[in-house]
N, C-alpha and C. Protein backbone atom coordinates (compact mmCIF):
# COMPACT_ATOMS: atom_id res chain seq x y z
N UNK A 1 256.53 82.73 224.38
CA UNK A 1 255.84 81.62 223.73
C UNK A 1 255.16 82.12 222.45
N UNK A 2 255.26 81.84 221.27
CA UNK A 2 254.84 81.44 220.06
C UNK A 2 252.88 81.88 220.15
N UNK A 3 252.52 82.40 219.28
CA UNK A 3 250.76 82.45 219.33
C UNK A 3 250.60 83.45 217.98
N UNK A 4 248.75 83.36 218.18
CA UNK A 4 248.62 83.91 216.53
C UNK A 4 248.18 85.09 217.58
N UNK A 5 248.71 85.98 216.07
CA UNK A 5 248.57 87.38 216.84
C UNK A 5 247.62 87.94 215.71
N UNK A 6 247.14 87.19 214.69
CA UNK A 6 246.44 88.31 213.24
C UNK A 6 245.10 88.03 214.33
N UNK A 7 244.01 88.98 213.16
CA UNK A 7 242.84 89.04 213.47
C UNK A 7 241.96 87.92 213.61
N UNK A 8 241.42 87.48 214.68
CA UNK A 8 240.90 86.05 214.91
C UNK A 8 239.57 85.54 214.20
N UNK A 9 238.60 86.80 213.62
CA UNK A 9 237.34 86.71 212.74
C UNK A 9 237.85 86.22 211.31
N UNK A 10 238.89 86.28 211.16
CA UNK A 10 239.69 85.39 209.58
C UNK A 10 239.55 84.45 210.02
N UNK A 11 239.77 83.63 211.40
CA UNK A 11 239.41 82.24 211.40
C UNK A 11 238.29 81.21 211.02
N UNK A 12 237.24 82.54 212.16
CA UNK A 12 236.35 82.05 212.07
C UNK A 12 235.89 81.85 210.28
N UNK A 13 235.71 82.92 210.04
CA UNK A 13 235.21 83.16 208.21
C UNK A 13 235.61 81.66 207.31
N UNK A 14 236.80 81.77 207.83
CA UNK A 14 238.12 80.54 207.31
C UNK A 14 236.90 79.06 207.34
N UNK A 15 237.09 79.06 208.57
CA UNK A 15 236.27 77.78 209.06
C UNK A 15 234.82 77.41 208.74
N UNK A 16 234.22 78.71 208.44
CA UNK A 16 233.24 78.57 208.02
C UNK A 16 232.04 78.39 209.39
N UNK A 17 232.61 78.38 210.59
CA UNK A 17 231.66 78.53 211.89
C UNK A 17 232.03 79.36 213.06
N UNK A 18 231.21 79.61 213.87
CA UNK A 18 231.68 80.11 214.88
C UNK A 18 232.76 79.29 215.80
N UNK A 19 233.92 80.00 216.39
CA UNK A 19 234.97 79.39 216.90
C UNK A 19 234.64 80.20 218.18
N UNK A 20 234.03 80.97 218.71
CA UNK A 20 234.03 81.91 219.58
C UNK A 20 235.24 82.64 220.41
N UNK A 21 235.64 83.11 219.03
CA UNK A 21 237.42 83.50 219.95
C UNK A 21 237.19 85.27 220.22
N UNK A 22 236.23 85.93 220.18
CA UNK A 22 235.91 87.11 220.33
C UNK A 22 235.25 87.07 222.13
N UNK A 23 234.77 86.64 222.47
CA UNK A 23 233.74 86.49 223.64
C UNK A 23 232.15 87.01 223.10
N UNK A 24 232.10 88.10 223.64
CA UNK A 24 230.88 88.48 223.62
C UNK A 24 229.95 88.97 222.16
N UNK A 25 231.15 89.42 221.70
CA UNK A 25 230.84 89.75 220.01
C UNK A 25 230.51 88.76 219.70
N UNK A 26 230.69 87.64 219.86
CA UNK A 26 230.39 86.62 218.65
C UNK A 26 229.03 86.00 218.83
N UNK A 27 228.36 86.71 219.88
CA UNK A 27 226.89 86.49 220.01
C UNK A 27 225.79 87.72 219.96
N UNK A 28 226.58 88.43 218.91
CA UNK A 28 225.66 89.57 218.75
C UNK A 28 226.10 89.23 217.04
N UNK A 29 225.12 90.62 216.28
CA UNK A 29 225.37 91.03 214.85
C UNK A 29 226.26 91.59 213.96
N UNK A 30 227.13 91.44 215.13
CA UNK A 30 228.74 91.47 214.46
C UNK A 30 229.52 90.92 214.31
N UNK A 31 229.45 89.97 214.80
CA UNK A 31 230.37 88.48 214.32
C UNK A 31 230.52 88.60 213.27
N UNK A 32 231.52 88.10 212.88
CA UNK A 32 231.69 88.46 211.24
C UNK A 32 231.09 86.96 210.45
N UNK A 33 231.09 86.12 210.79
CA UNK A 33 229.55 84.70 210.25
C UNK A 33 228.65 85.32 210.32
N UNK A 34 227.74 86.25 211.06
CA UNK A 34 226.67 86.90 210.62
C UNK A 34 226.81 88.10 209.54
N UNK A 35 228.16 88.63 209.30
CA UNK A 35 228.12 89.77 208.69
C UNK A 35 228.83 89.19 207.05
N UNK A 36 229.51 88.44 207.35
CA UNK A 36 230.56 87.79 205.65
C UNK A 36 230.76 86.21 206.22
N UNK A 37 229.40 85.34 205.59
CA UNK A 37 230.04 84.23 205.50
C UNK A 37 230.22 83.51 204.51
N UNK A 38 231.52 83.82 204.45
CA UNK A 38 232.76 82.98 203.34
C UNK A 38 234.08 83.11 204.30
N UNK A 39 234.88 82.75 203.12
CA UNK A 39 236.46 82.42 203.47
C UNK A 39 236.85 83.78 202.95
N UNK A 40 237.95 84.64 203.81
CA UNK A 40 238.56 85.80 203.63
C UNK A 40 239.48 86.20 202.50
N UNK A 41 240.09 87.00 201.91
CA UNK A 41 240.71 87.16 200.86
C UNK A 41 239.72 87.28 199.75
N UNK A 42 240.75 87.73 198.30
CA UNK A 42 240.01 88.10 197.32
C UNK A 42 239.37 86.73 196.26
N UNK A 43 239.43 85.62 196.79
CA UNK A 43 238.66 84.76 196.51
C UNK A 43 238.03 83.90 197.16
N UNK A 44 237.64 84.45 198.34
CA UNK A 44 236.43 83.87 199.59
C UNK A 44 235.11 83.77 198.44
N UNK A 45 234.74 84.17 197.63
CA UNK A 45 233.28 84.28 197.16
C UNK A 45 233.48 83.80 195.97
N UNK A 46 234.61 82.90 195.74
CA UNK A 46 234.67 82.54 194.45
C UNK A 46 233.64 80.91 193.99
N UNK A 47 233.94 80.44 193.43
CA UNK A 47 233.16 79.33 193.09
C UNK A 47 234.10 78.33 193.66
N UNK A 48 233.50 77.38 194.57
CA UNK A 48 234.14 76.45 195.60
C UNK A 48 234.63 75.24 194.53
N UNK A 49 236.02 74.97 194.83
CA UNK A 49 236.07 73.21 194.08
C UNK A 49 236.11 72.27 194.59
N UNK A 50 235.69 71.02 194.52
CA UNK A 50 235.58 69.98 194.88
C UNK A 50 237.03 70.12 195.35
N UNK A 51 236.60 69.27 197.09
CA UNK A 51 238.15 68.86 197.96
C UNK A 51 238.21 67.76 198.37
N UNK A 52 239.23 66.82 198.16
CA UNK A 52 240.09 65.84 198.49
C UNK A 52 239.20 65.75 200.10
N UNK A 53 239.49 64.19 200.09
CA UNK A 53 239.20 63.58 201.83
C UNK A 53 240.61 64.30 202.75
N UNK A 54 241.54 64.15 202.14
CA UNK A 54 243.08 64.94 202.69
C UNK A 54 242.68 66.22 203.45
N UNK A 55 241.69 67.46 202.55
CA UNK A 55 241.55 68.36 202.48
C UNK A 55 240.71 68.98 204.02
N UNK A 56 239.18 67.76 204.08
CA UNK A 56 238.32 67.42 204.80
C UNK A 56 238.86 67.35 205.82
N UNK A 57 239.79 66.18 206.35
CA UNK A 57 240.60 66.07 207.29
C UNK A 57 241.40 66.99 207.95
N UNK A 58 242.00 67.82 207.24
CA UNK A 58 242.53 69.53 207.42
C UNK A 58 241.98 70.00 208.19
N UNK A 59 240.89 70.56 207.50
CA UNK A 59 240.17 71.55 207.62
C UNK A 59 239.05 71.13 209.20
N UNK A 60 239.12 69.99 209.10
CA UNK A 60 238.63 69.67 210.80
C UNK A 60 239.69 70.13 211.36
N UNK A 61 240.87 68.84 211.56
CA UNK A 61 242.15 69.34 212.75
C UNK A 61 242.09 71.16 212.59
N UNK A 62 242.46 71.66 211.92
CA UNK A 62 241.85 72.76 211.84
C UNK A 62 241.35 73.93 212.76
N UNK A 63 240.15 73.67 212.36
CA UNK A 63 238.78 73.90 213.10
C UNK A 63 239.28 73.73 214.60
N UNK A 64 239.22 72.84 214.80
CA UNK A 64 239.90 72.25 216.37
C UNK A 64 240.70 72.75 217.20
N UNK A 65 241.94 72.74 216.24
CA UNK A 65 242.90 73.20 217.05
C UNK A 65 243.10 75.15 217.13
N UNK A 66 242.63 75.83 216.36
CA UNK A 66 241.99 76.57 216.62
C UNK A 66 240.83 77.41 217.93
N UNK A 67 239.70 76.26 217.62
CA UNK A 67 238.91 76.35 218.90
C UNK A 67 239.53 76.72 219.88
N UNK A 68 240.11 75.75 220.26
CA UNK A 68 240.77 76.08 221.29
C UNK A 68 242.16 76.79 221.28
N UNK A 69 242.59 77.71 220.20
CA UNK A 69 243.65 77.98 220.10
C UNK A 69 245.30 77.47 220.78
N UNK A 70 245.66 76.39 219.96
CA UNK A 70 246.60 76.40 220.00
C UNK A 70 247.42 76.44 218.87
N UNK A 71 248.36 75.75 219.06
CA UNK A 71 249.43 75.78 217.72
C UNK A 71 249.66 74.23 217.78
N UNK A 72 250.54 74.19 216.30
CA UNK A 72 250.13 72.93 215.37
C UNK A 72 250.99 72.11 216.37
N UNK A 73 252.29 72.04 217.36
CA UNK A 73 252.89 71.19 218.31
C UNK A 73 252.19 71.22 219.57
N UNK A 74 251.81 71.95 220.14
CA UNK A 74 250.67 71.47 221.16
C UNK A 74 249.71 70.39 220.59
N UNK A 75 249.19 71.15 219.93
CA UNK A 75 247.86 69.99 219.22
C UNK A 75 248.09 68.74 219.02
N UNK A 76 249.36 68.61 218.52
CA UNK A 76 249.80 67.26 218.43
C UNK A 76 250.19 66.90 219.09
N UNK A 77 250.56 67.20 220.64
CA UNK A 77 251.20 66.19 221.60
C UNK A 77 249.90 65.99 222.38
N UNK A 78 248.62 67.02 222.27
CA UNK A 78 248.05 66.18 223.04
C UNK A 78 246.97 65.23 222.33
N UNK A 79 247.44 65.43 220.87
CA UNK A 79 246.56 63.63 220.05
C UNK A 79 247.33 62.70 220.36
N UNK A 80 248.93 62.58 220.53
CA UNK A 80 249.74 61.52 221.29
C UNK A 80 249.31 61.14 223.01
N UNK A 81 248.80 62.25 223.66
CA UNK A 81 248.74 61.76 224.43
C UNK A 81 247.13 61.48 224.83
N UNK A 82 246.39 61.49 223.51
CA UNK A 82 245.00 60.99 223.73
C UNK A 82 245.15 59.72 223.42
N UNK A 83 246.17 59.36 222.31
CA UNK A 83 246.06 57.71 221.51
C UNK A 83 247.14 57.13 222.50
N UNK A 84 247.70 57.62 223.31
CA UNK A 84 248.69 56.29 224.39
C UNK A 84 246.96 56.05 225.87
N UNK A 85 246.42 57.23 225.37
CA UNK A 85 245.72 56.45 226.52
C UNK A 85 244.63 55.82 226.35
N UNK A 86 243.76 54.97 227.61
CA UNK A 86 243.04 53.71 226.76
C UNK A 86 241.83 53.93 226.73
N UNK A 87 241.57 55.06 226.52
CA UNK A 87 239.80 55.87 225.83
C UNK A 87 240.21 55.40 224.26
N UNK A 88 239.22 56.20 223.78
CA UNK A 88 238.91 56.01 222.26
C UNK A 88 239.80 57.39 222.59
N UNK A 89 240.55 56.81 220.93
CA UNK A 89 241.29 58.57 220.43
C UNK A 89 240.95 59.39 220.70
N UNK A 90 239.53 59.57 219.76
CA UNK A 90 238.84 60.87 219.44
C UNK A 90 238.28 61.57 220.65
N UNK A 91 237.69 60.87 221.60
CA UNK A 91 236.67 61.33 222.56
C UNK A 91 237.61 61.95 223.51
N UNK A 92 238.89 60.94 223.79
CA UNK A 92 239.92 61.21 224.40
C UNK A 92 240.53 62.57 224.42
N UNK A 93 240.75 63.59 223.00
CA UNK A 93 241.67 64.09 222.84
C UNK A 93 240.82 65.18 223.02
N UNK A 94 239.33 65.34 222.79
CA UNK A 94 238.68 66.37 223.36
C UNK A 94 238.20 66.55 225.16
N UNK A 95 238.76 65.25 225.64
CA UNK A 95 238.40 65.25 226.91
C UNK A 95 239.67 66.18 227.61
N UNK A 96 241.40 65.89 226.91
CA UNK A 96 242.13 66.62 227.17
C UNK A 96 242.09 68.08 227.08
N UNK A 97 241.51 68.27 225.98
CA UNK A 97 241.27 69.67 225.51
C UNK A 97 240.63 70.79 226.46
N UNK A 98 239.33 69.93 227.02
CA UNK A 98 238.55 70.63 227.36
C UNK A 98 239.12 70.81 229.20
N UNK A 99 239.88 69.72 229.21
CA UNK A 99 240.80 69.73 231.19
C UNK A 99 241.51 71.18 230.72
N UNK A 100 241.90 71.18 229.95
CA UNK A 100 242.69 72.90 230.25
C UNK A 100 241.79 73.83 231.15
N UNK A 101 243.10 74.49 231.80
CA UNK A 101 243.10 75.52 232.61
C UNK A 101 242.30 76.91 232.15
N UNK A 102 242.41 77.23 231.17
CA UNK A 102 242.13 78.51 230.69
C UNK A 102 240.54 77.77 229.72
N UNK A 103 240.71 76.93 229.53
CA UNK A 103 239.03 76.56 228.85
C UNK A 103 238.14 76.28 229.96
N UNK A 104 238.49 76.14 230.91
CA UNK A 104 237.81 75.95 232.38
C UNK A 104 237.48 77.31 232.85
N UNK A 105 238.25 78.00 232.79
CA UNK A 105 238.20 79.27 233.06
C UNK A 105 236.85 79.77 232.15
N UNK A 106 237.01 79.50 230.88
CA UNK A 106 236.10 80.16 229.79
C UNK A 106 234.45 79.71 229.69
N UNK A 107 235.45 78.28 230.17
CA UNK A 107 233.51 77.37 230.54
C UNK A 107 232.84 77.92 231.40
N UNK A 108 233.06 78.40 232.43
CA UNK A 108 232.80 79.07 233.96
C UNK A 108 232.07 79.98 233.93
N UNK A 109 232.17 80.58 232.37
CA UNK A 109 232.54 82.13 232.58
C UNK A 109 233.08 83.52 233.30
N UNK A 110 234.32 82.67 233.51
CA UNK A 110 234.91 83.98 234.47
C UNK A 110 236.15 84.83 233.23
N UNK A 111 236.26 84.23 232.56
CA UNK A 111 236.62 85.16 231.09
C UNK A 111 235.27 84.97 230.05
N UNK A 112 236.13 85.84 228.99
CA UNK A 112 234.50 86.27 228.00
C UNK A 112 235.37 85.35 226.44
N UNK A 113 236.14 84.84 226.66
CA UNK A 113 237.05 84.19 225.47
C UNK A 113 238.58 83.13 226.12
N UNK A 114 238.58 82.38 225.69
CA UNK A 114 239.41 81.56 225.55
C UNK A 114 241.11 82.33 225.93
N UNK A 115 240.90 82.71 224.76
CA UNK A 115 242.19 84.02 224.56
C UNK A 115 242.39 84.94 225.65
N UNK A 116 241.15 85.68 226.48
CA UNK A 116 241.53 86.49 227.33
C UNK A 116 241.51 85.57 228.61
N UNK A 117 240.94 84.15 228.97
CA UNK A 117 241.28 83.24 229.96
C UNK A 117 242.68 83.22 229.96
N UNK A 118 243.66 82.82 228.93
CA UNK A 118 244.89 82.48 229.21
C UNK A 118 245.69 83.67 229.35
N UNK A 119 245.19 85.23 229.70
CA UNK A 119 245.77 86.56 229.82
C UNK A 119 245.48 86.28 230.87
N UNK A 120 244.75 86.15 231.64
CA UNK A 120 244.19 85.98 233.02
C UNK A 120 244.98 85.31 233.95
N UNK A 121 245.04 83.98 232.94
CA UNK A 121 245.81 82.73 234.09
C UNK A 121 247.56 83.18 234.22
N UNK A 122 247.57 83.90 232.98
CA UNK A 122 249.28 84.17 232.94
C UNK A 122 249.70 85.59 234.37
N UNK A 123 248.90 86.32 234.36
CA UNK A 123 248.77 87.07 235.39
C UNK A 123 248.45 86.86 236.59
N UNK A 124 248.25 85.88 236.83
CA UNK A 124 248.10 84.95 238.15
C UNK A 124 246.79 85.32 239.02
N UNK A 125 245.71 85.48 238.14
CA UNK A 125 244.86 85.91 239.06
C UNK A 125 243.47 84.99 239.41
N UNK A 126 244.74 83.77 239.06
CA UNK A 126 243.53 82.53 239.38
C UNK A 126 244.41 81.82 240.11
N UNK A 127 243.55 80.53 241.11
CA UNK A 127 244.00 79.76 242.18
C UNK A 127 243.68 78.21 241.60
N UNK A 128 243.87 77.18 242.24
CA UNK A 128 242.86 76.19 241.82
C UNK A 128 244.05 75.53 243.27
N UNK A 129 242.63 75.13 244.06
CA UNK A 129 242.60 74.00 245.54
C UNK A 129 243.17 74.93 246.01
N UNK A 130 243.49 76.25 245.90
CA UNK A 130 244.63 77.15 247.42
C UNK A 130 245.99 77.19 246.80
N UNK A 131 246.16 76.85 245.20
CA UNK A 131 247.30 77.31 244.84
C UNK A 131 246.98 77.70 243.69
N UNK A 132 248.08 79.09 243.62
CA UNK A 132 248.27 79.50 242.49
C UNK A 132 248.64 79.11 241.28
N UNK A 133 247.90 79.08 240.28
CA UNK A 133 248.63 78.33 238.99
C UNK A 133 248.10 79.43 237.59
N UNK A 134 249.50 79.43 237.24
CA UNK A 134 249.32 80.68 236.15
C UNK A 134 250.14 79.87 235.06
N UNK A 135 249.48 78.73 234.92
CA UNK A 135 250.09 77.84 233.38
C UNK A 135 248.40 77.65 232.69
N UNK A 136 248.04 78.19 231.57
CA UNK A 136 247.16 77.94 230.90
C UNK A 136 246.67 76.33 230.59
N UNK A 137 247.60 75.81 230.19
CA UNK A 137 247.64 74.25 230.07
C UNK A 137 247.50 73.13 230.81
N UNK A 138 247.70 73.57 232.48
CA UNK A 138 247.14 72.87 233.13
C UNK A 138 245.81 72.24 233.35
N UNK A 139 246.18 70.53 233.83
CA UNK A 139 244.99 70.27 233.08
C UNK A 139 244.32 69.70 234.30
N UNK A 140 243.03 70.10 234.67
CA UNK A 140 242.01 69.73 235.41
C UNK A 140 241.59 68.46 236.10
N UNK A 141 240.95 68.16 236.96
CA UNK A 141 240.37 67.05 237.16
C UNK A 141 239.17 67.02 237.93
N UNK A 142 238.02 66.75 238.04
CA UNK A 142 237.21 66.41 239.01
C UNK A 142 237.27 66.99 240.50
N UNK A 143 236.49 67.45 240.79
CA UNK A 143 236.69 68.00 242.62
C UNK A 143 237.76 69.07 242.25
N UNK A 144 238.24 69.85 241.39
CA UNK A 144 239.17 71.00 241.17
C UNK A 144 237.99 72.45 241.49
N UNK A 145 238.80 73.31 242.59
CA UNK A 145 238.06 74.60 242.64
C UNK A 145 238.61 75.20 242.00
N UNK A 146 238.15 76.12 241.15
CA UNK A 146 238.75 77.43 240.90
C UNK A 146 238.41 78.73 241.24
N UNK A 147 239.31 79.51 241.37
CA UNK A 147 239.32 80.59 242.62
C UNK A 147 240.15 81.85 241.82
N UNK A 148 239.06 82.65 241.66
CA UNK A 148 239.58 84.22 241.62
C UNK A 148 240.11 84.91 242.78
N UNK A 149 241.61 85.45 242.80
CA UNK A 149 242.06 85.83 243.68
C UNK A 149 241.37 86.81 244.54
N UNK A 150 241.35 87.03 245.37
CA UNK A 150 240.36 88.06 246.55
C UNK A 150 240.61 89.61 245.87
N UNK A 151 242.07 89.53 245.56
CA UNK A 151 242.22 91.27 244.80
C UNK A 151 242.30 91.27 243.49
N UNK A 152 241.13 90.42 242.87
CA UNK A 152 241.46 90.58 241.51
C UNK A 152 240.43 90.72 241.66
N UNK A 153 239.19 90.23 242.60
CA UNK A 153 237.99 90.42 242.07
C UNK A 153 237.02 91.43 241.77
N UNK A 154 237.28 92.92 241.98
CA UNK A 154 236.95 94.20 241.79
C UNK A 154 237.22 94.36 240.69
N UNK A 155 237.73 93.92 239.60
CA UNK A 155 238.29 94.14 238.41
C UNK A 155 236.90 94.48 237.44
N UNK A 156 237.06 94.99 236.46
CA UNK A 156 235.66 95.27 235.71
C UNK A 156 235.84 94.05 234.64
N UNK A 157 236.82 93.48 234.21
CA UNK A 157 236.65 92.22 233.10
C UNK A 157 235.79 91.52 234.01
N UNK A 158 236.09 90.47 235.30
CA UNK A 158 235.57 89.57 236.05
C UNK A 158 234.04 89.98 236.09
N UNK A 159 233.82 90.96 236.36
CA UNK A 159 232.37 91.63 236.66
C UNK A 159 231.48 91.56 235.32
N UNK A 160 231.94 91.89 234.16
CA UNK A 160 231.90 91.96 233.01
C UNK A 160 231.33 90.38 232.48
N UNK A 161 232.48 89.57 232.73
CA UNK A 161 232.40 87.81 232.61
C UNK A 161 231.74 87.21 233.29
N UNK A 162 231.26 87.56 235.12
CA UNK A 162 230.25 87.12 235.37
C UNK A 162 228.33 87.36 234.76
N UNK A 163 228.39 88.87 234.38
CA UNK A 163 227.41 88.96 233.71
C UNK A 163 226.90 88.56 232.97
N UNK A 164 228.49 88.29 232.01
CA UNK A 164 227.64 87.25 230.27
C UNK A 164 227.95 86.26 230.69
N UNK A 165 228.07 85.41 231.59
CA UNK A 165 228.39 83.91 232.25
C UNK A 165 226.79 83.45 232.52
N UNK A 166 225.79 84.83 232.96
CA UNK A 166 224.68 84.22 233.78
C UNK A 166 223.66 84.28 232.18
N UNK A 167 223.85 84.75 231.54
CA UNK A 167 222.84 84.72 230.08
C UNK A 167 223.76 83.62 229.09
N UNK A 168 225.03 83.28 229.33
CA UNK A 168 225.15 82.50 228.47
C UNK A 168 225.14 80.34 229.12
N UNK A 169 225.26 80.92 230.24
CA UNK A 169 225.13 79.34 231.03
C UNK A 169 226.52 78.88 231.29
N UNK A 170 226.03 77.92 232.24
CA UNK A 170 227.31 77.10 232.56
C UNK A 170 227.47 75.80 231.87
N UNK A 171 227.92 74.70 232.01
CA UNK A 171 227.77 73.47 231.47
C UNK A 171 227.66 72.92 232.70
N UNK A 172 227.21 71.56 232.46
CA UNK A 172 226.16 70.97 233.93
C UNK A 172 227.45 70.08 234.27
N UNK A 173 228.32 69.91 233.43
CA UNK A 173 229.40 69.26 234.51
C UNK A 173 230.29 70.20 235.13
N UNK A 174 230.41 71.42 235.41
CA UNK A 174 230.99 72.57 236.01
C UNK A 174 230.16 72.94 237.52
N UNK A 175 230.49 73.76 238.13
CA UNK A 175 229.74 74.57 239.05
C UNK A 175 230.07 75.89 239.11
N UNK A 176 229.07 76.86 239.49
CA UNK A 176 229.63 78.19 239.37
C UNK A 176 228.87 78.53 240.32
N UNK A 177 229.90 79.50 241.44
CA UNK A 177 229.43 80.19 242.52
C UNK A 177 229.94 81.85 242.31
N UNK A 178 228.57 82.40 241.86
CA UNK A 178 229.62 84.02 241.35
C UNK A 178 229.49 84.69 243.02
N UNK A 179 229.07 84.56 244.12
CA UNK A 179 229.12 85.14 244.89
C UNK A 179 230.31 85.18 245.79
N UNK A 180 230.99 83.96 245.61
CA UNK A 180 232.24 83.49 245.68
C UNK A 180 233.58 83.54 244.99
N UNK A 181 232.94 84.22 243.72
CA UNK A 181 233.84 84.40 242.57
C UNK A 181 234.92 82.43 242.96
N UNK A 182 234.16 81.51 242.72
CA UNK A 182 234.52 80.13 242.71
C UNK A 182 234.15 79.44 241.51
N UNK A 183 234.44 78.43 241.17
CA UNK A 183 233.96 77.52 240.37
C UNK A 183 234.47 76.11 240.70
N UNK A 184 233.98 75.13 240.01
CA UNK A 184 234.46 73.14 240.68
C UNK A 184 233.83 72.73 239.38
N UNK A 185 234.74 72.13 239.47
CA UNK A 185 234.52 70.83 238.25
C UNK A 185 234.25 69.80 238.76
N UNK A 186 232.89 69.50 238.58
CA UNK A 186 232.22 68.18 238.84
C UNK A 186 232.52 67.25 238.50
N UNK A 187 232.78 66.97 237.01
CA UNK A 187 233.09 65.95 236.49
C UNK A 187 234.18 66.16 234.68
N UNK A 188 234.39 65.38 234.51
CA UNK A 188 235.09 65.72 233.02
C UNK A 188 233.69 65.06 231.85
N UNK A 189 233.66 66.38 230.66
CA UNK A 189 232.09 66.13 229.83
C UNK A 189 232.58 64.74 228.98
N UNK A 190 231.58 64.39 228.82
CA UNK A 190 230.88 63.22 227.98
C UNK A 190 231.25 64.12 226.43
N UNK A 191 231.43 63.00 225.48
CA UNK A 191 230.74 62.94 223.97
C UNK A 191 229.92 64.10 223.69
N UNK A 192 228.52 63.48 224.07
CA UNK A 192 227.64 63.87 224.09
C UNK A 192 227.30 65.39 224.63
N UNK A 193 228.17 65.58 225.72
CA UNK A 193 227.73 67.21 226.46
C UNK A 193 228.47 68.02 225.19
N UNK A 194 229.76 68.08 224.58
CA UNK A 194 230.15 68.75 223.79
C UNK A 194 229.56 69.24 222.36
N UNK A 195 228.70 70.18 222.51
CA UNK A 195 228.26 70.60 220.99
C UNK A 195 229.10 71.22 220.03
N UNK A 196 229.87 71.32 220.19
CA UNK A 196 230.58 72.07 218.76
C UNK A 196 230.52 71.01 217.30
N UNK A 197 230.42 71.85 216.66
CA UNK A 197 230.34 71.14 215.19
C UNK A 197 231.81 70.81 214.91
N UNK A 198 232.49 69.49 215.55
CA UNK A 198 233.59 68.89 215.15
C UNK A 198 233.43 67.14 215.24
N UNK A 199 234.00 66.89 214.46
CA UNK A 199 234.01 65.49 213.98
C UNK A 199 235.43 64.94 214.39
N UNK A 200 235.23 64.55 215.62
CA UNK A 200 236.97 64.37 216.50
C UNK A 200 237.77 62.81 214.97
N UNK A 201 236.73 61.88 214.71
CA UNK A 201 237.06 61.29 213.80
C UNK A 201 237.76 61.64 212.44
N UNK A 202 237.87 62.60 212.18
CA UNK A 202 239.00 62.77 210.93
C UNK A 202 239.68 63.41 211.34
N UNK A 203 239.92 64.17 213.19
CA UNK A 203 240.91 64.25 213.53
C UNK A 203 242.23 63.33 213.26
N UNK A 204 241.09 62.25 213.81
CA UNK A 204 241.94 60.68 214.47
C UNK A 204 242.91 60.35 213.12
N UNK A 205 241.81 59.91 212.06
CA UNK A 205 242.03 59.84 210.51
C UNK A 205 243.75 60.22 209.71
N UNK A 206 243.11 61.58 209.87
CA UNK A 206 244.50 62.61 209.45
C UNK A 206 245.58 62.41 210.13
N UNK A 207 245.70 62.06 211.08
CA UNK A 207 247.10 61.86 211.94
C UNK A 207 247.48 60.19 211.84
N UNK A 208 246.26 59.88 211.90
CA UNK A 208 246.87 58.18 211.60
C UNK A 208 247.93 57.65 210.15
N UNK A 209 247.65 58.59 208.93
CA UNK A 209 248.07 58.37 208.06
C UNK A 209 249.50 58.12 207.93
């Protein structure tokens, strides 16, 4: 399968925010937004020009699809399959986003990044209800456990991810049982629970055109 393999702090820089595709680095003084914030290359620091609404619109989808790393045909099948269904687009297509398998994983904190969740799930060392599922993309629902396999859990990443799981929090529609190495999804987030600095609306925008 297809993925970005360059250095992922060009994104962030790119974007101009934190995307948190590092894990733990990106909450210390090395993030590279704390260390160079501009856009990468030899004219990141140049004098900015006025950009097109076209541009705006970009540079969100963007942002977005990123976040959550995917690529530009994923991203778009699941804005098709946010606008066939009968939510609002926008709210919709981050509600899909966030049902992934491996962002569940990341919400939990039982990985320390997005990126190393879907190394995880591909190695099969996650369960969800008593079955194994090692597809990143699978997508969640309500009353879903997730379950670190019994012999994976000695591992020093897991141990590692529960640690920065308990200083960085859970989200209140999740549950996390580290003694269990478990987690349940309570519910799928609201609007409102999602803080990232994205504007799902010029998602919607840009693709409508």
């Amino acid at each position: 399968m297809a993925r970005y393999t360059d250095p992922v702090c060009r994104l962030c820089r790119r974007e101009g925010v934190k995307l948190f595709l590092k894990g733990e680095r990106c909450y210390t003084d090395k993030c590279a937004i704390e260390r160079r914030n501009y856009p990468p290359g030899q004219h990141g620091q140049g004098r900015r020009r006025k950009v097109s609404e076209y541009a705006v619109q970009l540079r969100e989808k963007q942002r977005l699809r990123r976040m959550y790393g995917l690529l530009e045909k994923q991203f778009h099948r699941y804005f098709e399959m946010a606008e066939r269904s009968k939510q609002v687009t926008g709210p919709a297509l981050l509600t899909l986003l966030e049902r992934r398998l491996d962002n569940m994983v990341y919400r939990l904190g039982m990985a320390g990044s997005r990126a190393e969740a879907r190394q995880l799930i591909r190695h099969r060392h996650f369960s969800v209800n008593g079955r194994r599922v090692d597809i990143p993309s699978y997508l969640t629902k309500p009353g879903d456990e997730i379950i670190i396999k019994e012999r994976s859990r000695s591992k020093d990443v897991f141990k590692r991810a529960m640690e920065i799981s308990q200083r960085r929090g859970v989200p209140e529609w999740l549950e996390l049982d580290p003694a269990a190495f478990t987690g349940k999804v309570v519910r799928l987030p609201e609007r409102e629970d999602l803080t990232a600095p994205i504007n799902e609306r010029l998602v919607v925008e840009l693709y409508s055109k």
